[in-house]
N, C-alpha and C. Protein backbone atom coordinates (compact mmCIF):
# COMPACT_ATOMS: atom_id res chain seq x y z
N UNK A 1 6.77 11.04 -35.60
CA UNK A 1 5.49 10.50 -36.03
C UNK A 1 4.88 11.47 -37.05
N UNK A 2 4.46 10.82 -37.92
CA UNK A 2 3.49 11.86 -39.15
C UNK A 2 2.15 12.54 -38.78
N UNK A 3 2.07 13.76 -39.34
CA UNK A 3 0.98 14.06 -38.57
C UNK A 3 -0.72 13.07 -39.06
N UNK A 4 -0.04 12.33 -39.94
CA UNK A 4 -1.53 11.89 -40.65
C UNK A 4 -1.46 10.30 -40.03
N UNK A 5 -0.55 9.78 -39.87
CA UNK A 5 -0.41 8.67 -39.31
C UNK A 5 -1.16 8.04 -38.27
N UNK A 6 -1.81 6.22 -38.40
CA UNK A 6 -3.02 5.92 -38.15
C UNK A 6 -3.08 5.89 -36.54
N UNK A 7 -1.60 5.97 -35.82
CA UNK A 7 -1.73 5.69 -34.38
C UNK A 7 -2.22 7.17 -33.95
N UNK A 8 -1.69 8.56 -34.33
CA UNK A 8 -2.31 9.86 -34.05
C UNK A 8 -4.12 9.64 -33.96
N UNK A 9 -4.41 8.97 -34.97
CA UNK A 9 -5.63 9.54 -35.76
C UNK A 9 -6.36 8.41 -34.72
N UNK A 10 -5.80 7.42 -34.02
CA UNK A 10 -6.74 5.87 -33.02
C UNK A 10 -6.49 6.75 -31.77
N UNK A 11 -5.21 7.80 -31.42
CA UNK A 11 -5.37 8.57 -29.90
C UNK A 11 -5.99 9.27 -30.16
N UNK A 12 -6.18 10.29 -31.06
CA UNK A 12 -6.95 11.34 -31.43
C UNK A 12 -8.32 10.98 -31.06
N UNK A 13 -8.99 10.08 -31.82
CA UNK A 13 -10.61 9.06 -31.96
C UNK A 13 -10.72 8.97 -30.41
N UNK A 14 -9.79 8.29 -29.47
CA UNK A 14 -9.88 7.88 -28.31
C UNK A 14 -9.95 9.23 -27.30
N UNK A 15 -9.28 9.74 -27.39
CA UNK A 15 -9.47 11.46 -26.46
C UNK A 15 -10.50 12.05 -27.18
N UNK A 16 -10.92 11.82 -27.89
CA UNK A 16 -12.41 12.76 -28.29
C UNK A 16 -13.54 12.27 -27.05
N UNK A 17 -13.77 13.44 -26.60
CA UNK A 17 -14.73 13.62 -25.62
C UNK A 17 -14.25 13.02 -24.45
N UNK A 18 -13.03 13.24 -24.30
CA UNK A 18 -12.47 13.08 -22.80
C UNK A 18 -11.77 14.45 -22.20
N UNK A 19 -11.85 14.27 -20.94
CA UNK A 19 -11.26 15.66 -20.26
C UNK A 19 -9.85 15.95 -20.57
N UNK A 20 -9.11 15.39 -20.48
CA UNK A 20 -7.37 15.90 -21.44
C UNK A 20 -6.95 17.22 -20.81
N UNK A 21 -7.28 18.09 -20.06
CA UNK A 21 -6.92 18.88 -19.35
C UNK A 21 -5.25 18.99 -18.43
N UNK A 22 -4.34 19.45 -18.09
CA UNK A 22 -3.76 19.50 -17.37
C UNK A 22 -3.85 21.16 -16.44
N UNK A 23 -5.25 20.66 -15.83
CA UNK A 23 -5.08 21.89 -14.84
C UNK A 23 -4.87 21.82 -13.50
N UNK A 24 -4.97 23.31 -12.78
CA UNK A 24 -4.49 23.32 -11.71
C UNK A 24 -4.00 21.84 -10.79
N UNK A 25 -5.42 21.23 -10.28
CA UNK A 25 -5.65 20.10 -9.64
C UNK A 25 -4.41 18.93 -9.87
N UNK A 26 -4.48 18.88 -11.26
CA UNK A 26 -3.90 18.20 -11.59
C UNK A 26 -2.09 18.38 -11.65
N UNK A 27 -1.86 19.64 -12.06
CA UNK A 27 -0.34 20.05 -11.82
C UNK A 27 0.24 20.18 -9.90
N UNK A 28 -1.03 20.01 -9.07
CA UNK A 28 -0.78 20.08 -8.16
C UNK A 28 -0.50 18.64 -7.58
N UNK A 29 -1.13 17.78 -8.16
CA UNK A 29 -1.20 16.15 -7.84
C UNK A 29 0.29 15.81 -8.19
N UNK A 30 0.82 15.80 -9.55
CA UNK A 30 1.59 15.39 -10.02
C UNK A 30 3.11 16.44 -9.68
N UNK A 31 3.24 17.26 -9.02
CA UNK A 31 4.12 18.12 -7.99
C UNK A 31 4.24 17.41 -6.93
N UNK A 32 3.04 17.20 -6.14
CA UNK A 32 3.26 16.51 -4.76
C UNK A 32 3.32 15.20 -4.89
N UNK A 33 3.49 14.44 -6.38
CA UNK A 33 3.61 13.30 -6.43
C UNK A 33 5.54 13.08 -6.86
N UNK A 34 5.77 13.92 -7.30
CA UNK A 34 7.30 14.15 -7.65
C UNK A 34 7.83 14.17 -6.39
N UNK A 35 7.89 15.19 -5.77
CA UNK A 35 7.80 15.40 -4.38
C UNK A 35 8.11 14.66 -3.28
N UNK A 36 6.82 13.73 -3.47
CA UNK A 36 6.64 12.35 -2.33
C UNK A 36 7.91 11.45 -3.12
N UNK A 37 8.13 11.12 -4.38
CA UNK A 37 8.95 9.90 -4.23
C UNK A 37 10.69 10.86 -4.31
N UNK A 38 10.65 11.78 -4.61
CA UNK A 38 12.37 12.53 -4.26
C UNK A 38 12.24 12.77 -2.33
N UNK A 39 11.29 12.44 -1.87
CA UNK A 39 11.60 12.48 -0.24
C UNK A 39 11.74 11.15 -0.23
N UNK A 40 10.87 10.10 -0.67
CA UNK A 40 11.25 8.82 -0.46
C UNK A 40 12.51 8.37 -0.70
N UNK A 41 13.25 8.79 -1.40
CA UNK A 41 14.88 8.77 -1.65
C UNK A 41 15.24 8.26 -0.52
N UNK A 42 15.02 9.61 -0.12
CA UNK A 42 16.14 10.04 1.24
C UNK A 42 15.84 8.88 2.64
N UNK A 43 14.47 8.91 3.21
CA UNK A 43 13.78 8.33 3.63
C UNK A 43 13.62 6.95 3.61
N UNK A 44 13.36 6.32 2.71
CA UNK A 44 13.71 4.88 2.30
C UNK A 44 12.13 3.87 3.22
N UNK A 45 10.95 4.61 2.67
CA UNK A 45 10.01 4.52 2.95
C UNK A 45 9.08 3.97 1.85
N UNK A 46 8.71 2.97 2.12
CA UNK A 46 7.50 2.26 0.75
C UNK A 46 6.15 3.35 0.53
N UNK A 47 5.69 3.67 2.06
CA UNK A 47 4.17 3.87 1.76
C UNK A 47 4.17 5.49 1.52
N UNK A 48 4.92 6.20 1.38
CA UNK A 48 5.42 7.48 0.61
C UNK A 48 5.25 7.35 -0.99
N UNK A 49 6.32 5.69 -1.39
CA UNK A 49 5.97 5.87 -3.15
C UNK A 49 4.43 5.10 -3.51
N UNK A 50 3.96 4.78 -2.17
CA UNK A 50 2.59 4.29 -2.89
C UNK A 50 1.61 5.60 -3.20
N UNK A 51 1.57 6.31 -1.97
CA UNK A 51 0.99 7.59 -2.11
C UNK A 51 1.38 8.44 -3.47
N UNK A 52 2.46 8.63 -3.58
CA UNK A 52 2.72 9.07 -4.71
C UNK A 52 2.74 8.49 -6.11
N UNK A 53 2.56 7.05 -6.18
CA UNK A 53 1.82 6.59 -7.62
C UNK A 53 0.61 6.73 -7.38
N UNK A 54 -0.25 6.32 -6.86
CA UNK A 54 -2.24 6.82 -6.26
C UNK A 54 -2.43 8.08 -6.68
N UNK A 55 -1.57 8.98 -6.51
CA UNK A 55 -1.52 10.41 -6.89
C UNK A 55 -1.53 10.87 -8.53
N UNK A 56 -0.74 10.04 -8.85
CA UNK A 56 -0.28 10.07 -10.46
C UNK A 56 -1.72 9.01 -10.97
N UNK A 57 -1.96 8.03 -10.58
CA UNK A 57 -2.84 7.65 -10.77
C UNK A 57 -4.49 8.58 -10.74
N UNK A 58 -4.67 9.10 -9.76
CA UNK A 58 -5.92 10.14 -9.69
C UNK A 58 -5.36 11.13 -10.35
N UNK A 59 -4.17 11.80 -10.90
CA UNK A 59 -4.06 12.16 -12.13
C UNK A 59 -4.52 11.96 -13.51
N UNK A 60 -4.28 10.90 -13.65
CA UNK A 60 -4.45 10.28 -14.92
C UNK A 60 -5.54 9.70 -14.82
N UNK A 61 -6.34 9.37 -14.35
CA UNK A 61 -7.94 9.28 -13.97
C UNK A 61 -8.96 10.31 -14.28
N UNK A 62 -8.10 11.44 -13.92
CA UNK A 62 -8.68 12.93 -14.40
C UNK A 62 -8.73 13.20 -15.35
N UNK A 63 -7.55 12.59 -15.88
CA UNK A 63 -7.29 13.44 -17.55
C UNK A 63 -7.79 12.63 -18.52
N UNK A 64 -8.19 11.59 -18.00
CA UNK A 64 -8.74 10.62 -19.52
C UNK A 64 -10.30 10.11 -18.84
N UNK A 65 -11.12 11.27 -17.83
CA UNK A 65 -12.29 11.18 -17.71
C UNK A 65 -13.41 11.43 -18.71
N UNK A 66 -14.42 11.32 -18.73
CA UNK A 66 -15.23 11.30 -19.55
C UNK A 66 -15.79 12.64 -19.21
N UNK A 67 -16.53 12.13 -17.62
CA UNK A 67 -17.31 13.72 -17.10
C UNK A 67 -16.57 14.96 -16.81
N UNK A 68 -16.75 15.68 -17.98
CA UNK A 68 -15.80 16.76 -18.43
C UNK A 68 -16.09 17.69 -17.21
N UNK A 69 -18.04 18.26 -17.36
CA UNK A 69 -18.31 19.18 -16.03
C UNK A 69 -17.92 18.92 -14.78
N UNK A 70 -17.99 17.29 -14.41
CA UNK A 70 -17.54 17.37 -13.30
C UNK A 70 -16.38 17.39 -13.09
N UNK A 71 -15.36 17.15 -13.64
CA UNK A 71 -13.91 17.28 -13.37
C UNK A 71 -13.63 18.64 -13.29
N UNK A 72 -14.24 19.85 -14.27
CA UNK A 72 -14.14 21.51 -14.38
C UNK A 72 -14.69 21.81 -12.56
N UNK A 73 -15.67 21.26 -12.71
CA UNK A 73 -16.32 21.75 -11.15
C UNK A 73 -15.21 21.30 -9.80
N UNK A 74 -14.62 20.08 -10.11
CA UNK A 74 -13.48 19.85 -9.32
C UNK A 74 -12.32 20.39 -8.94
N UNK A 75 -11.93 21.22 -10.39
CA UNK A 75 -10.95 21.99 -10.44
C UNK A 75 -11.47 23.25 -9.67
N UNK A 76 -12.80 23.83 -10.28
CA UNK A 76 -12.89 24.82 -9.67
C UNK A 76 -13.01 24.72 -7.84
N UNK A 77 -13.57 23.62 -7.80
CA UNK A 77 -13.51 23.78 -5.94
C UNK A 77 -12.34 24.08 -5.37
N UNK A 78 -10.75 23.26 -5.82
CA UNK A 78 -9.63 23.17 -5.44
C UNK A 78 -8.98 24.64 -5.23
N UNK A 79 -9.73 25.71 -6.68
CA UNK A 79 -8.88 26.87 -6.86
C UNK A 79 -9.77 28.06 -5.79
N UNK A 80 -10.37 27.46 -5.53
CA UNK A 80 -11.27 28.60 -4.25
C UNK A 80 -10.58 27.83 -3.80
N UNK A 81 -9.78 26.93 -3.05
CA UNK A 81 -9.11 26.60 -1.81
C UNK A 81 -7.40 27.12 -1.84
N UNK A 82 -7.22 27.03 -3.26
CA UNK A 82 -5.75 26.94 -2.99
C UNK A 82 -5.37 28.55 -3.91
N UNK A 83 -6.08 29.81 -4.60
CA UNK A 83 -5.93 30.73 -4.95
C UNK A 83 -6.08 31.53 -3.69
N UNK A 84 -5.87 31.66 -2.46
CA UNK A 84 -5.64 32.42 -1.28
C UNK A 84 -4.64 32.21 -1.08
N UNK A 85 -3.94 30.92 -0.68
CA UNK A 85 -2.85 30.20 -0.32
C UNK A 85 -1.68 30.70 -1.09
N UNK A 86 -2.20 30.88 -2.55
CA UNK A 86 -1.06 30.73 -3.42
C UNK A 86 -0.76 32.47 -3.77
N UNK A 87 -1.82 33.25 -3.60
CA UNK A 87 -1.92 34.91 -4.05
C UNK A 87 -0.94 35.74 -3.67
N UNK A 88 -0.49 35.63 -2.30
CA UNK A 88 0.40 35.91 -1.63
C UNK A 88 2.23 36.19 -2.67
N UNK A 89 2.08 35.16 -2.60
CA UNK A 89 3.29 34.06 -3.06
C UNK A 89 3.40 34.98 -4.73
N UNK A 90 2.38 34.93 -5.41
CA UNK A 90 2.39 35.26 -6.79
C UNK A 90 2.77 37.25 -6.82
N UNK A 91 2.06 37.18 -5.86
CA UNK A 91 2.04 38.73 -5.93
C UNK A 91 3.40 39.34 -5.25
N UNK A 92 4.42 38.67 -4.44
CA UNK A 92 5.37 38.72 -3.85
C UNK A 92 6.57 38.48 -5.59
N UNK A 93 6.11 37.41 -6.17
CA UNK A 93 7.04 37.12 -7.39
C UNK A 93 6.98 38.18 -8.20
N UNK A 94 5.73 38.73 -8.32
CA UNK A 94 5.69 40.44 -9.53
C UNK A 94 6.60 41.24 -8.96
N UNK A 95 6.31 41.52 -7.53
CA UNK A 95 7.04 42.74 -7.00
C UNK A 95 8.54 42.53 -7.13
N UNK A 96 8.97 41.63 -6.89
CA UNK A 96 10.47 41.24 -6.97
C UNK A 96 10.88 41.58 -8.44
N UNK A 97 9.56 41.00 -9.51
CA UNK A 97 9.83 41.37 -10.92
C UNK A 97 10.32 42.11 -11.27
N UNK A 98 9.37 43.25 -10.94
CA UNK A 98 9.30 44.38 -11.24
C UNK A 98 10.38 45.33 -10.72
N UNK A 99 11.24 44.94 -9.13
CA UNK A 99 12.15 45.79 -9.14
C UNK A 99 13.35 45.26 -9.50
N UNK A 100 13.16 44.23 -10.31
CA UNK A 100 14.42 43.67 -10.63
C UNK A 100 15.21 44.79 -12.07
C-alpha cells in the first residue's frame, strides 16, 4: 500500500482520536484468548471458543474506543493487579540473563 494512498489516509481520519493502544490489558486478553481456543482443540468444547472470541472482542472494543482516559485508567487498574504477579517471574528471567 502507498503511503499517500486514500484507504491509509480514511483509517488514518477514522483512528484519530481513538485509543489504538495495544497495552498490557489488552496483550493479556488476546494471550488468554489464543490460549482458550488452542485448549479448545484438544477439548472439543464450544463455550471455551465463545469465551475466547468475547475476549478478542473486549479487545478490540478497547482499541477502537473513544474514551481514551478511561481505557488508560483501566489499564492502569489491571497493572496494580497483575505487576506483583508478574515481578517475580521478570526478575527470575534477568537473573538467568545475566548468568547466562
Amino acid at each position: 500500500m502507498k503511503p499517500n494512498s486514500k484507504l491509509l489516509q480514511r483509517l488514518q481520519s477514522w483512528m484519530r482520536g481513538r485509543y489504538g493502544q495495544n497495552d498490557t490489558l489488552n496483550r493479556f486478553l488476546n494471550n488468554l484468548a489464543l490460549l482458550l481456543i488452542v485448549i479448545s482443540f484438544f477439548i472439543r468444547t464450544g463455550w471455551l471458543l465463545l469465551i475466547a472470541v468475547i475476549l478478542i472482542g473486549i479487545s478490540y472494543w478497547r482499541l477502537f474506543s473513544k474514551k481514551i482516559y478511561q481505557q488508560v485508567a483501566i489499564n492502569r487498574g489491571f497493572q496494580r493487579f497483575w505487576s506483583p504477579i508478574v515481578r517475580p517471574f521478570s526478575r527470575l528471567k534477568y537473573q538467568v540473563k545475566q548468568h547466562w
